[in-house]
N, C-alpha and C. Protein backbone atom coordinates (compact mmCIF):
# COMPACT_ATOMS: atom_id res chain seq x y z
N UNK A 1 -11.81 3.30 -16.72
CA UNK A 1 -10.68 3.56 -15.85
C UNK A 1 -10.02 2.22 -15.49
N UNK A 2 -8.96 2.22 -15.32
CA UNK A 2 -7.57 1.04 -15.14
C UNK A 2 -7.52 1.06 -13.95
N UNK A 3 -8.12 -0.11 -12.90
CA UNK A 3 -7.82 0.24 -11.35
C UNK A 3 -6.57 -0.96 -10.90
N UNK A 4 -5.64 -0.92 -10.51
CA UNK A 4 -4.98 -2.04 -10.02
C UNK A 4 -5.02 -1.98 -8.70
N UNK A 5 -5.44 -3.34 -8.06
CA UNK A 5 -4.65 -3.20 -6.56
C UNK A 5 -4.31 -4.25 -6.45
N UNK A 6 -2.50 -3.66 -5.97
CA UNK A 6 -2.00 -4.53 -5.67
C UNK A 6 -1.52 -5.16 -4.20
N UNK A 7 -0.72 -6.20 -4.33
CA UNK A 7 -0.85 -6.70 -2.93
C UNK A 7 -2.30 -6.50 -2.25
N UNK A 8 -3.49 -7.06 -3.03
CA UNK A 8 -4.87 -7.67 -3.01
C UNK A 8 -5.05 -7.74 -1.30
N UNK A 9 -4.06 -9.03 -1.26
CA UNK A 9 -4.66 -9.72 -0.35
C UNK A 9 -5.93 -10.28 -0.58
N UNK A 10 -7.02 -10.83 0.32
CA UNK A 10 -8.27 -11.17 0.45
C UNK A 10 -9.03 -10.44 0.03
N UNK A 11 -8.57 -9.19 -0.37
CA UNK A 11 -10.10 -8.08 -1.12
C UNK A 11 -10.10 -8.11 -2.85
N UNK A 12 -11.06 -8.36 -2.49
CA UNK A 12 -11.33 -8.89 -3.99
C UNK A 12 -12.52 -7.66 -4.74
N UNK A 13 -12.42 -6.74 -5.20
CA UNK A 13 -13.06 -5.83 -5.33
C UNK A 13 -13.15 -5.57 -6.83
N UNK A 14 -14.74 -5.58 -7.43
CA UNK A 14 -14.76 -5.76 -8.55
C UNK A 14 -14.68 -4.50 -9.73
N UNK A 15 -13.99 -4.49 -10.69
CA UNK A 15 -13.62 -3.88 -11.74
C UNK A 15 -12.19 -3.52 -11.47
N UNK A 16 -11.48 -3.90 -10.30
CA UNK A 16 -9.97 -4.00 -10.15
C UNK A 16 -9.43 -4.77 -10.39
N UNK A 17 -8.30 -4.72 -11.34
CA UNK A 17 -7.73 -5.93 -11.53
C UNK A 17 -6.58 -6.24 -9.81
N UNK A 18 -6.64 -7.45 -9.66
CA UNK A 18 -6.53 -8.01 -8.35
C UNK A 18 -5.49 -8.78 -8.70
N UNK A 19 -4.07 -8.01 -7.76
CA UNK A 19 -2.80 -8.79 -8.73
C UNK A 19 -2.33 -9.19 -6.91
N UNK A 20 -1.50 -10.08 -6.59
CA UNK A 20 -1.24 -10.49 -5.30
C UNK A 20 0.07 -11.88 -5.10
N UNK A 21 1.04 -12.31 -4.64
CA UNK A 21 1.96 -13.24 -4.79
C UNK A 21 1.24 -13.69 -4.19
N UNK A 22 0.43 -14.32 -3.41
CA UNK A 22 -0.72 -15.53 -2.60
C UNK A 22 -1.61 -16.17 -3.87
N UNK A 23 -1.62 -17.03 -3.27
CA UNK A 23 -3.34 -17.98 -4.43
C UNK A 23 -4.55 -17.61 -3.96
N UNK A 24 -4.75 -16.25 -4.27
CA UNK A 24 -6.30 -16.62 -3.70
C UNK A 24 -7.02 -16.44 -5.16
N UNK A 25 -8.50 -16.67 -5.04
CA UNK A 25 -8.95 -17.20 -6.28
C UNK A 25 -9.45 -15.92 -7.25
N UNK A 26 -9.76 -14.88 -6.70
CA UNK A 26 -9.76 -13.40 -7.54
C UNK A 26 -8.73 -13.08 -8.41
N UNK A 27 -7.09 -13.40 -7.59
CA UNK A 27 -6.16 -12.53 -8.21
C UNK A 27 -6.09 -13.09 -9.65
N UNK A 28 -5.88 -12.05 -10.50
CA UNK A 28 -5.53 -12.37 -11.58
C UNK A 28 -4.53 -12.46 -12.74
N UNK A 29 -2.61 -11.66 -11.30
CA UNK A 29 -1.88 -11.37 -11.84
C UNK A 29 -0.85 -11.50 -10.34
N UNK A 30 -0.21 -12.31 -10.46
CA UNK A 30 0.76 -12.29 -9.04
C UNK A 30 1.88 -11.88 -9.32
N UNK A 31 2.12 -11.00 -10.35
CA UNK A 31 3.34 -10.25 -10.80
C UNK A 31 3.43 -9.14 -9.91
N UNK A 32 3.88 -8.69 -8.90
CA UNK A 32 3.45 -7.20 -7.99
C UNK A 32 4.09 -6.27 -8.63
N UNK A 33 5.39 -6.99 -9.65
CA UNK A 33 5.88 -5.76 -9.90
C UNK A 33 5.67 -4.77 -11.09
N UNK A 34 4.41 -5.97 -11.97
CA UNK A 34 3.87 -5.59 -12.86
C UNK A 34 4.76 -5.49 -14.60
N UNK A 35 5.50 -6.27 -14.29
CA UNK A 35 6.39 -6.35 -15.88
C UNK A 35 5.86 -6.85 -16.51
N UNK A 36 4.86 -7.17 -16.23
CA UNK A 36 4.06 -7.65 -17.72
C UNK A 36 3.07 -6.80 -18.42
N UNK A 37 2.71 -5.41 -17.93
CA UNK A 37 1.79 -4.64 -18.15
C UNK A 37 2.39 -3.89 -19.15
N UNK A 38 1.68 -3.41 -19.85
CA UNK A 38 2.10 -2.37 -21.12
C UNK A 38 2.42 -1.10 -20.12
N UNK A 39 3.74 -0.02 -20.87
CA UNK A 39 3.84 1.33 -19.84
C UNK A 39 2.47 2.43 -20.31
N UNK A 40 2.30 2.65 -19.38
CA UNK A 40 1.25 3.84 -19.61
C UNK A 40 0.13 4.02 -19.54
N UNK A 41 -0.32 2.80 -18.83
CA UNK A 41 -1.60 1.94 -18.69
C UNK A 41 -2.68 2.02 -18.03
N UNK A 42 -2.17 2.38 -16.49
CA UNK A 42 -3.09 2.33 -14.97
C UNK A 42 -3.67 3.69 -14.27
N UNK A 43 -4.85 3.94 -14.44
CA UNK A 43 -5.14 5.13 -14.57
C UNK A 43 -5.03 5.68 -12.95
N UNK A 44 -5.35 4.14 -12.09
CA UNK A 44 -5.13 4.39 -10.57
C UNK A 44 -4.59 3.04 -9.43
N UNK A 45 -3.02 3.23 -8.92
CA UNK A 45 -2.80 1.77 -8.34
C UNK A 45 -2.68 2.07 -7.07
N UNK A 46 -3.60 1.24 -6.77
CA UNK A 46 -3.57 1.56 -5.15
C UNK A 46 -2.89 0.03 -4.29
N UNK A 47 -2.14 0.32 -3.47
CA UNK A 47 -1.25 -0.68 -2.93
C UNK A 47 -1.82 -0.71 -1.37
N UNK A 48 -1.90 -1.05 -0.49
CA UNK A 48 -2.44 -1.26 1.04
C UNK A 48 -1.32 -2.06 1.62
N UNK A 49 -0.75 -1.55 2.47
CA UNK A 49 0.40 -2.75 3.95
C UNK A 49 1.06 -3.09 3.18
N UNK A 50 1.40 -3.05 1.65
CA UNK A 50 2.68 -3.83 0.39
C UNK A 50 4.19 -3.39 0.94
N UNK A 51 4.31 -2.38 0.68
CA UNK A 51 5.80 -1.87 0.58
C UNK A 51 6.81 -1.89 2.10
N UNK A 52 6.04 -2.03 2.68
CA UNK A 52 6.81 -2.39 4.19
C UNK A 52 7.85 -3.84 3.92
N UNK A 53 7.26 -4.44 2.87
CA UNK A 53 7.44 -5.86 2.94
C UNK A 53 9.10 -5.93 2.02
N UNK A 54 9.18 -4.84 1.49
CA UNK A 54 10.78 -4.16 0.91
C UNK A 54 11.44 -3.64 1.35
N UNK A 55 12.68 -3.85 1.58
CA UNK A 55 13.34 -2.64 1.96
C UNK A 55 13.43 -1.78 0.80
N UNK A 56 14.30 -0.50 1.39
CA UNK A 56 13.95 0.85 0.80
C UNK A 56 14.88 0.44 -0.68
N UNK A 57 15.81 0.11 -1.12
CA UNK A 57 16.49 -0.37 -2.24
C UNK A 57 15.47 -1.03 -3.16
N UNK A 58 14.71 -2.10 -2.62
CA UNK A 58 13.82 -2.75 -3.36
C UNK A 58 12.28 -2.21 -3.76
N UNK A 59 12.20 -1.32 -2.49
CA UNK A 59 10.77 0.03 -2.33
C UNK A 59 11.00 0.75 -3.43
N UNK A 60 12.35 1.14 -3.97
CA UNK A 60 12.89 2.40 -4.57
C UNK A 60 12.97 1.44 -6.05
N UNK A 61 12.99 0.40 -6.45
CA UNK A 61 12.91 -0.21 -7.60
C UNK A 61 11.40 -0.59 -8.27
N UNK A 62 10.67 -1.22 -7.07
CA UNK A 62 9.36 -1.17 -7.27
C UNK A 62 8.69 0.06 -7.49
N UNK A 63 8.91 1.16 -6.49
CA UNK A 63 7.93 2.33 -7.33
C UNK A 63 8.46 2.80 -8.67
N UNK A 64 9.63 2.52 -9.18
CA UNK A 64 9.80 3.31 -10.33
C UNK A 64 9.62 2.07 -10.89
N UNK A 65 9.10 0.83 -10.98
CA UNK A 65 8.31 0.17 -12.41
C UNK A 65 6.96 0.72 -12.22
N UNK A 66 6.25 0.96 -11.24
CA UNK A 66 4.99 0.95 -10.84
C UNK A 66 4.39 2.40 -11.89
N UNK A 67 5.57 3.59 -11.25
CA UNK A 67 5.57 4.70 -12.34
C UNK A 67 5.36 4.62 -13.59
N UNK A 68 6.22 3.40 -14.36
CA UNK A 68 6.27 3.42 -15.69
C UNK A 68 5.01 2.76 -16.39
N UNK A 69 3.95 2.28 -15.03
CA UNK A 69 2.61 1.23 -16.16
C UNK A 69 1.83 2.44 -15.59
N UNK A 70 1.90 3.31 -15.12
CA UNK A 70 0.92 4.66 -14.43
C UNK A 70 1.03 5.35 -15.61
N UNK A 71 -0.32 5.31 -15.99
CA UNK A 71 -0.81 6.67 -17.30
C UNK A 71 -0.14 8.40 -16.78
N UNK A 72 0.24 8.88 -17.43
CA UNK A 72 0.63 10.41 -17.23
C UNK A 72 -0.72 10.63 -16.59
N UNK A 73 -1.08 11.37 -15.63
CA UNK A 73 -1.81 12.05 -15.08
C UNK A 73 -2.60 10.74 -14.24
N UNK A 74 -2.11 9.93 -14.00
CA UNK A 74 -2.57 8.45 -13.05
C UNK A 74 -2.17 8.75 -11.97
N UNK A 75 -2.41 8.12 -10.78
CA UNK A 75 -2.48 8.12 -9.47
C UNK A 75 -2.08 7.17 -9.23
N UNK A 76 -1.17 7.27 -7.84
CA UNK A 76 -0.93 6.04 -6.88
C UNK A 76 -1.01 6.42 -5.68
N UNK A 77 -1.68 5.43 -4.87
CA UNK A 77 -2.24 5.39 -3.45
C UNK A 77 -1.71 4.25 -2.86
N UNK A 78 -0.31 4.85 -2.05
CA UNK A 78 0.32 3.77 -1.18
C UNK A 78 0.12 3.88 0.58
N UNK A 79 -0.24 3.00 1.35
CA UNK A 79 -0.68 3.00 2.41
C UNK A 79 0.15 1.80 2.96
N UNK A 80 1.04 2.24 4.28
CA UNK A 80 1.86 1.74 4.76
C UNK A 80 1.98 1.73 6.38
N UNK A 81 2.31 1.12 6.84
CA UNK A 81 2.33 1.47 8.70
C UNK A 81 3.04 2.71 9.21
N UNK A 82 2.84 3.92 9.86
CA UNK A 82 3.01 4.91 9.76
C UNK A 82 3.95 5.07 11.27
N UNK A 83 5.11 5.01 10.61
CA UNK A 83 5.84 4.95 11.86
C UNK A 83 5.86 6.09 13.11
N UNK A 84 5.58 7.85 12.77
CA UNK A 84 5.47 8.27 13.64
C UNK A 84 4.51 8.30 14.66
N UNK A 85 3.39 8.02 13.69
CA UNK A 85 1.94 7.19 14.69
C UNK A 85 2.56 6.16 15.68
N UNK A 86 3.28 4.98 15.18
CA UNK A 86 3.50 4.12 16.08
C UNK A 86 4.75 4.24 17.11
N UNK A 87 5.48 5.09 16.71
CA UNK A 87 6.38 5.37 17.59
C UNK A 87 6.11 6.47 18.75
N UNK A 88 5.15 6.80 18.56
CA UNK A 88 4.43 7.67 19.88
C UNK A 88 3.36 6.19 20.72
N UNK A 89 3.56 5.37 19.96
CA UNK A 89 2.75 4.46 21.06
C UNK A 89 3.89 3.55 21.99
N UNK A 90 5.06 4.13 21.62
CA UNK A 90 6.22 2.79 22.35
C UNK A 90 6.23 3.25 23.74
N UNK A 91 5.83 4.37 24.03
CA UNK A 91 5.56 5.35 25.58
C UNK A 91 4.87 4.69 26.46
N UNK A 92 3.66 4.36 25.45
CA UNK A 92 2.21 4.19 26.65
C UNK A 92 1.94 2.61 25.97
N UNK A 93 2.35 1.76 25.20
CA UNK A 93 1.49 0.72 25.04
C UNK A 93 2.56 -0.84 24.98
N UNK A 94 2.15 -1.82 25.60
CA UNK A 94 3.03 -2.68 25.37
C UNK A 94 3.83 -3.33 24.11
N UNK A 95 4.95 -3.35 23.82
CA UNK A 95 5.52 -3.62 22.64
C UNK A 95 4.61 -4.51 22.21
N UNK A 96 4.11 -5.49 22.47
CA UNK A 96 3.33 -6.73 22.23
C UNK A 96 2.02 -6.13 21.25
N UNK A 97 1.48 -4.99 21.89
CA UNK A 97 0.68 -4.16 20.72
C UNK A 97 1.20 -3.58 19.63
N UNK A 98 2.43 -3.46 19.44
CA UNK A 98 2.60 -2.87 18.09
C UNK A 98 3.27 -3.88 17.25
N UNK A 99 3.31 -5.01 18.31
CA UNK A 99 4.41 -6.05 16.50
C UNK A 99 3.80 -6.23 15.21
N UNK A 100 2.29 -6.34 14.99
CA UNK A 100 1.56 -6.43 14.36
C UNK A 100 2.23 -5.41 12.83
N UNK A 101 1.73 -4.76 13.62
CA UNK A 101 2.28 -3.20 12.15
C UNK A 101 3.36 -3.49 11.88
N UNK A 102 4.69 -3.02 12.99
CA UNK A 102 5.80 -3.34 12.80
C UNK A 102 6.57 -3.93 11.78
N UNK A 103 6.04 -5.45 12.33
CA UNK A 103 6.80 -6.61 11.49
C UNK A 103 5.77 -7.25 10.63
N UNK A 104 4.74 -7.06 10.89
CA UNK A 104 3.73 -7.69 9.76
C UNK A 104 4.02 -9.08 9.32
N UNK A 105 4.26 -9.70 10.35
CA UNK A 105 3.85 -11.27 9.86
C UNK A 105 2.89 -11.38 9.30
N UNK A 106 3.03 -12.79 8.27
CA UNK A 106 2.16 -12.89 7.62
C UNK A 106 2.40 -14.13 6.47
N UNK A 107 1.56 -15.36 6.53
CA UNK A 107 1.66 -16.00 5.74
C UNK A 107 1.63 -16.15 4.32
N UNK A 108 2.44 -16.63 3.62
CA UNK A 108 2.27 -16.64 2.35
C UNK A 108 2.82 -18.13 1.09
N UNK A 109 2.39 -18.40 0.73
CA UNK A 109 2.64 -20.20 0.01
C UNK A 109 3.31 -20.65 0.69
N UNK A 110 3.12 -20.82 2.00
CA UNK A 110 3.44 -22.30 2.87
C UNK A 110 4.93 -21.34 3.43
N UNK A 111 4.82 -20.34 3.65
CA UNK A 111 6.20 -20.09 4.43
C UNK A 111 5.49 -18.59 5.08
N UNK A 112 6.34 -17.93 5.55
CA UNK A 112 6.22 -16.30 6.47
C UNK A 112 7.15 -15.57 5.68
N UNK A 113 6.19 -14.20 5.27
CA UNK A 113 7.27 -12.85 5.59
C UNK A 113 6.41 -11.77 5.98
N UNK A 114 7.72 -11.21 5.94
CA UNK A 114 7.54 -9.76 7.19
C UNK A 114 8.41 -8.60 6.51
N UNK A 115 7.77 -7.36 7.23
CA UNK A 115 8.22 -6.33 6.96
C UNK A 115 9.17 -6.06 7.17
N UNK A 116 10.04 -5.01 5.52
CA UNK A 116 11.80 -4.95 6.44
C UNK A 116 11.54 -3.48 6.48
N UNK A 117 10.99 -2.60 6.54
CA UNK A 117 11.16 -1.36 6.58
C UNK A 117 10.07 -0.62 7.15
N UNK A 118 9.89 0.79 7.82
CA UNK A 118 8.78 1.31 7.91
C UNK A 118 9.37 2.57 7.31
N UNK A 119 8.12 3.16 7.27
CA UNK A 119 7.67 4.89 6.90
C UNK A 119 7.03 5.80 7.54
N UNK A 120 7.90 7.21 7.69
CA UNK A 120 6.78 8.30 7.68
C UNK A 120 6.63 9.15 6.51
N UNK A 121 6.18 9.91 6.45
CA UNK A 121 5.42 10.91 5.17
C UNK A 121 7.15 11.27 4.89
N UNK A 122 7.71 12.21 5.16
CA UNK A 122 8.59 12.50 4.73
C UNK A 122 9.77 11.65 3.75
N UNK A 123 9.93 10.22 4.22
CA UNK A 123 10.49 8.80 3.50
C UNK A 123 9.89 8.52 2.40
N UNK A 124 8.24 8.28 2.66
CA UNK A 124 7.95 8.04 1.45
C UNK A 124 7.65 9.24 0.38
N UNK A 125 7.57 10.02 0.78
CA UNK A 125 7.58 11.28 -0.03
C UNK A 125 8.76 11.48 -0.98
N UNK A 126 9.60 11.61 -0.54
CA UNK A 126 10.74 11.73 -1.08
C UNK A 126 11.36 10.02 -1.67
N UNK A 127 10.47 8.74 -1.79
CA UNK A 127 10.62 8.08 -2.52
C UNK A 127 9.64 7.85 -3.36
N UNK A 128 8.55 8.37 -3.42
CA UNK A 128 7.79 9.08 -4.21
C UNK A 128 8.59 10.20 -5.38
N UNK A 129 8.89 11.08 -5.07
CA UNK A 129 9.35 12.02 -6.17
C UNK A 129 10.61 11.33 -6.69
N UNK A 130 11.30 11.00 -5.91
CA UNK A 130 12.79 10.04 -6.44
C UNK A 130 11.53 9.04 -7.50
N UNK A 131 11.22 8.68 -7.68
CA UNK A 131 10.53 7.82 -8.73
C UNK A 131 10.04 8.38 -9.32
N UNK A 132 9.70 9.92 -9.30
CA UNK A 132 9.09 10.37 -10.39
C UNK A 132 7.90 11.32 -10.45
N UNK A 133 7.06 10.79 -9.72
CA UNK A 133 5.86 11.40 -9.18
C UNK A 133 5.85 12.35 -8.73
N UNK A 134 5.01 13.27 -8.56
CA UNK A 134 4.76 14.79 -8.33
C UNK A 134 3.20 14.92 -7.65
N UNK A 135 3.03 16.07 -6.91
CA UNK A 135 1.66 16.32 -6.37
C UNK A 135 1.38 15.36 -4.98
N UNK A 136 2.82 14.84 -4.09
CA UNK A 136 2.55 14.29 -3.08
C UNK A 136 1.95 14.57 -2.23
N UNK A 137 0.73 14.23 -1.29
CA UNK A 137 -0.33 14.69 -0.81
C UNK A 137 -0.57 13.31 0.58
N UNK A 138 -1.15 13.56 1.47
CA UNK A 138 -1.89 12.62 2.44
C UNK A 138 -3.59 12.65 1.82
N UNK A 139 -4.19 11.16 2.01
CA UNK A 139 -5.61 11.40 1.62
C UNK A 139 -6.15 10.24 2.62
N UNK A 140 -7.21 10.99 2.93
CA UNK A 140 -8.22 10.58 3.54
C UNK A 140 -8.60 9.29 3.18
N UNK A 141 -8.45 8.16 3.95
CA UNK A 141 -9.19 6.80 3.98
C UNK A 141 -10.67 6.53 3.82
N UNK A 142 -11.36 7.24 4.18
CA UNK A 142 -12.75 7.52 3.83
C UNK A 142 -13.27 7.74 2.56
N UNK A 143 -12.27 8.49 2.20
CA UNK A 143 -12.72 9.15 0.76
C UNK A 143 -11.91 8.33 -0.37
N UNK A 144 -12.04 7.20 -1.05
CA UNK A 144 -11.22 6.74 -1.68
C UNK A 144 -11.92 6.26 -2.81
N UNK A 145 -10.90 5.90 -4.04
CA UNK A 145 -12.15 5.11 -5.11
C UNK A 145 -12.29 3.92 -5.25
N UNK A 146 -11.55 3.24 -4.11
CA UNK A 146 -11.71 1.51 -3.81
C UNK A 146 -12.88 1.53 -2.92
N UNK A 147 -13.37 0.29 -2.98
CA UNK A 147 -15.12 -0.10 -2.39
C UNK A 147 -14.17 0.07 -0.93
N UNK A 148 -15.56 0.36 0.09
CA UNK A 148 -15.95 0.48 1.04
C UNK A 148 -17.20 0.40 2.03
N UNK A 149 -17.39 -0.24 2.32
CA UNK A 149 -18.72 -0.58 2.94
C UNK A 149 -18.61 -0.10 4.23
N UNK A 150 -17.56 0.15 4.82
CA UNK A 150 -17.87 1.17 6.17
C UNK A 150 -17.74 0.06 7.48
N UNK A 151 -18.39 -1.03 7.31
CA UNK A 151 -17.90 -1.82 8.56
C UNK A 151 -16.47 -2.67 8.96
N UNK A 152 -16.38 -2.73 9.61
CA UNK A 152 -15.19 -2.61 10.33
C UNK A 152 -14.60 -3.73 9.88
N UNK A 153 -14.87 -4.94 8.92
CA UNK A 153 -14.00 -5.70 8.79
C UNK A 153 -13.65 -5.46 7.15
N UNK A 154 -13.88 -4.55 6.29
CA UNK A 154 -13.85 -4.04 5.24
C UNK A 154 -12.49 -3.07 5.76
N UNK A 155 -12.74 -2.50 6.57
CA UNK A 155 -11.63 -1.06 6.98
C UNK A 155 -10.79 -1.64 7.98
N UNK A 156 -10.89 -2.98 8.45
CA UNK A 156 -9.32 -3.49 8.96
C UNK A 156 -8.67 -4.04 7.94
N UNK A 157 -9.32 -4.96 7.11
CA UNK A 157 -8.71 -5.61 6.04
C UNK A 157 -7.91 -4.92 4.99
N UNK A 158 -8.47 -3.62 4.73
CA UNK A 158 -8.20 -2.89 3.68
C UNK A 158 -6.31 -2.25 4.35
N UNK A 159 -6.21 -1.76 5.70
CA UNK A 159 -5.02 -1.95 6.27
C UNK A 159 -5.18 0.02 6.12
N UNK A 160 -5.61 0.83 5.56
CA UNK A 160 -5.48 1.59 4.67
C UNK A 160 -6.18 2.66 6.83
N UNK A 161 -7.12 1.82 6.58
CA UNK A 161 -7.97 2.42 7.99
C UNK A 161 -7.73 1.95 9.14
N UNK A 162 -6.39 1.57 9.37
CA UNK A 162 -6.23 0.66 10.36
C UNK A 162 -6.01 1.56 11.52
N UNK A 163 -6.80 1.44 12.98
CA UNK A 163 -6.50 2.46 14.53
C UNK A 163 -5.80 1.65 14.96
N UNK A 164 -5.28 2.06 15.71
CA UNK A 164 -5.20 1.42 17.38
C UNK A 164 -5.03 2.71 18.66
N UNK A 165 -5.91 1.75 19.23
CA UNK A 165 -6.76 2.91 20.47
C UNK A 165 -6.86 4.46 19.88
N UNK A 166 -7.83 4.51 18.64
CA UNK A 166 -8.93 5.64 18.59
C UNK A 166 -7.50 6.43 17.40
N UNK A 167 -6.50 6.01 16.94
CA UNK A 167 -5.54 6.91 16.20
C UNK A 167 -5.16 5.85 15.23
N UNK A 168 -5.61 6.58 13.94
CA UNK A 168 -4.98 6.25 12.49
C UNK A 168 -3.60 5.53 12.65
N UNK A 169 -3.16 4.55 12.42
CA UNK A 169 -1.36 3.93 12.64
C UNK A 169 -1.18 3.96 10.85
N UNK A 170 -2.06 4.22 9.99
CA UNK A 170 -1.27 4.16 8.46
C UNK A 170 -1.27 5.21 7.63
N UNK A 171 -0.01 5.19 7.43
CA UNK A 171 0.28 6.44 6.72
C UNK A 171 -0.30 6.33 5.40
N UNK A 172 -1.14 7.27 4.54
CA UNK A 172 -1.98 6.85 3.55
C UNK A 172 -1.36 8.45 2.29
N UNK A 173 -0.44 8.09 1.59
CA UNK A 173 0.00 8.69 0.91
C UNK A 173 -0.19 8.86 -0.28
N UNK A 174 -0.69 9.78 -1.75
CA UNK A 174 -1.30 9.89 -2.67
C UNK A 174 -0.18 10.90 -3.57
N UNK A 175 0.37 10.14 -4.62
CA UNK A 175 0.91 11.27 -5.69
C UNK A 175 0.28 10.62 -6.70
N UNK A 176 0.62 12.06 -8.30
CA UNK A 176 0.54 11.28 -9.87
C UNK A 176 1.57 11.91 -10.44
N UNK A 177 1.57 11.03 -11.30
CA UNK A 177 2.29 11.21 -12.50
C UNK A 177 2.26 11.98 -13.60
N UNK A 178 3.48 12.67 -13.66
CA UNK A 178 2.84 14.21 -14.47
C UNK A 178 2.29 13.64 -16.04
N UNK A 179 1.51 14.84 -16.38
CA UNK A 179 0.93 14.88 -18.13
C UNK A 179 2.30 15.00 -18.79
């Protein structure tokens, strides 16, 4: 099986190929958008906190290359900051707690970026099928075929399991690509 994950980050998880625009010393492909891959290829790409970092024009270009290296009957598992989660926290919690998700700072070769967009199921769903994909579904963070070790700095890192105060904030979205 063909596992990609992209936008790595620091998880370095073995028999995935580990593609990421940062230097860290696992990745083995900092192409995110994957033009260098043969089409038809990736049997499963799982992305974590990536696509926030696009707006929806550039979201909507990236999933349809992403489509085209996805084997017919391949999977993609995109996990993103889940805006209706966080927008029920603008009530009760200080803005100062949610910039994190939000804007997702975040260093990268000697400069910052940040998120230009968020999502709920319905957005990315429907930029999901606009690219192609079929069988859009929510899946369980628990149950996944990327490693997991269960402690808590495995399931913050991963972004995929991320709470705040006791409630899921990422939207963890699952389609494939038809046969």
């Amino acid at each position: 099986m063909i596992k990609f994950n992209v936008g790595c980050g620091k998880r370095n998880w073995p028999g995935w190929v580990n593609v990421d625009g940062a230097d860290y010393p696992h990745v083995t492909d900092h192409d995110i958008t994957l033009q260098y891959q043969p089409p038809d290829y990736i049997d499963l790409l799982y992305s974590s906190h990536l696509i926030a970092y696009f707006d929806r024009e550039e979201a909507a270009q990236l999933l349809a290359g992403w489509y085209k290296k996805i084997k017919p009957g391949g999977i993609i598992q995109i996990a993103t900051p889940d805006w209706e989660e966080l927008s029920e926290y603008g009530n009760v919690l200080p803005i100062e707690d949610l910039l994190g998700p939000l804007y997702g700072r975040m260093e990268m070769n000697g400069g910052y970026i940040y998120h230009k967009t968020v999502w709920d199921y319905i957005s990315m769903r429907n930029a999901l099928l606009t690219a192609g994909f079929k069988s859009v579904k929510l899946y369980d963070h628990r149950y996944t075929n990327h490693p997991n070790t269960g402690n808590r700095e495995d399931m913050f890192d991963d972004h995929s399991a991320a709470y705040l105060n006791g409630l899921l904030i990422s939207l963890n979205v699952e389609a494939t690509k038809p046969l």
